[in-house]
Protein backbone atom coordinates (compact mmCIF):
# COMPACT_ATOMS: atom_id res chain seq x y z
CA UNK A 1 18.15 -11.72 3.35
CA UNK A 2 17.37 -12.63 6.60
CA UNK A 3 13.79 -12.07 8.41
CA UNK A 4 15.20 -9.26 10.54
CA UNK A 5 15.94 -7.27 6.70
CA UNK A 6 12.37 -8.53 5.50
CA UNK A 7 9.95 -7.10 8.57
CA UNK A 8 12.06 -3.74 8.16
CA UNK A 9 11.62 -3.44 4.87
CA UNK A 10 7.40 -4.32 5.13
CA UNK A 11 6.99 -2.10 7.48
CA UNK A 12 9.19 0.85 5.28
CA UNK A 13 6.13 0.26 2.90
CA UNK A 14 3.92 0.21 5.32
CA UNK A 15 4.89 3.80 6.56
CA UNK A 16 5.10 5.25 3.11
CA UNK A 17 1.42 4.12 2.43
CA UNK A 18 0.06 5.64 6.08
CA UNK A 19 2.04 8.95 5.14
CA UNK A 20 1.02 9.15 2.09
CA UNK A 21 -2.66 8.79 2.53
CA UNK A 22 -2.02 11.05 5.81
CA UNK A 23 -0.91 13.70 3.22
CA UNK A 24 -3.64 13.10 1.04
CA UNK A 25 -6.03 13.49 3.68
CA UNK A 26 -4.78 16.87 5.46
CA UNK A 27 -4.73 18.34 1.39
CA UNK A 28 -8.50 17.41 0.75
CA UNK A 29 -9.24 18.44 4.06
CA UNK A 30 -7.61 21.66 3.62
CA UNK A 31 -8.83 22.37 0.32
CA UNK A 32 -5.38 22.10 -1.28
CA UNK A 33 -6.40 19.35 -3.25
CA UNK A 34 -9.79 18.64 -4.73
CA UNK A 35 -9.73 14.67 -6.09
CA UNK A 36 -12.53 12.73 -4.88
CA UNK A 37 -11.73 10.72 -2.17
CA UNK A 38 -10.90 7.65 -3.77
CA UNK A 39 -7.82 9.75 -4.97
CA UNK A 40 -7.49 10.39 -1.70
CA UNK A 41 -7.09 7.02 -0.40
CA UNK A 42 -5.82 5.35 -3.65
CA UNK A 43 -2.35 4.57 -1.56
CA UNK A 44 -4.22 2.38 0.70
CA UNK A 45 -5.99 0.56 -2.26
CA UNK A 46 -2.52 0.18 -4.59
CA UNK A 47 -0.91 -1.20 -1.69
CA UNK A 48 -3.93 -3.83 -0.49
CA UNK A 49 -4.33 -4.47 -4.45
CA UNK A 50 -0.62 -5.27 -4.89
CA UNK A 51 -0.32 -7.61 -1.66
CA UNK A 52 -3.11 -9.42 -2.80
CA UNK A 53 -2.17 -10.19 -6.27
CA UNK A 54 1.14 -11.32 -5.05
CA UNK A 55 -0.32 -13.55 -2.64
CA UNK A 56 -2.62 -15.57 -5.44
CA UNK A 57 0.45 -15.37 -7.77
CA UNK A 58 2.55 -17.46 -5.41
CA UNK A 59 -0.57 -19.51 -4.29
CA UNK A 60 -0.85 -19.89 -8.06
CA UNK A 61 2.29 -20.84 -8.87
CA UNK A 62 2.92 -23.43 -5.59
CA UNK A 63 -0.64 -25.20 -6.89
CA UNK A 64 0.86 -25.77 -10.42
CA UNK A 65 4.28 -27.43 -8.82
């Protein structure tokens, strides 16, 4: 893959995260939906949570070469 495929690809995720919070929001808002709010914003949270343990997994693993 070339950087070109990688940046369009991160910022796929990116958008998927923004519309699903976005969602989430307008349906607590609304009253549609009544999780707390940390339901409500758990798509930001996953996706900050997941970047991060990737990052110290490959910092991690590059320390131990």
């Amino acid at each position: 893959m070339n950087m070109k495929n990688n940046t369009k690809e991160a910022n796929v995720g990116i958008a998927l995260v923004f519309v699903l919070t976005l969602a989430s929001i307008i349906a607590k808002l609304t009253g549609s939906a009544t999780w707390s709010w940390f339901w409500v914003f758990s798509p930001v949270w996953i996706y900050v949570l997941s970047i991060t343990a990737i990052v110290l997994l490959v910092l991690f693993m590059e320390r131990n070469d």
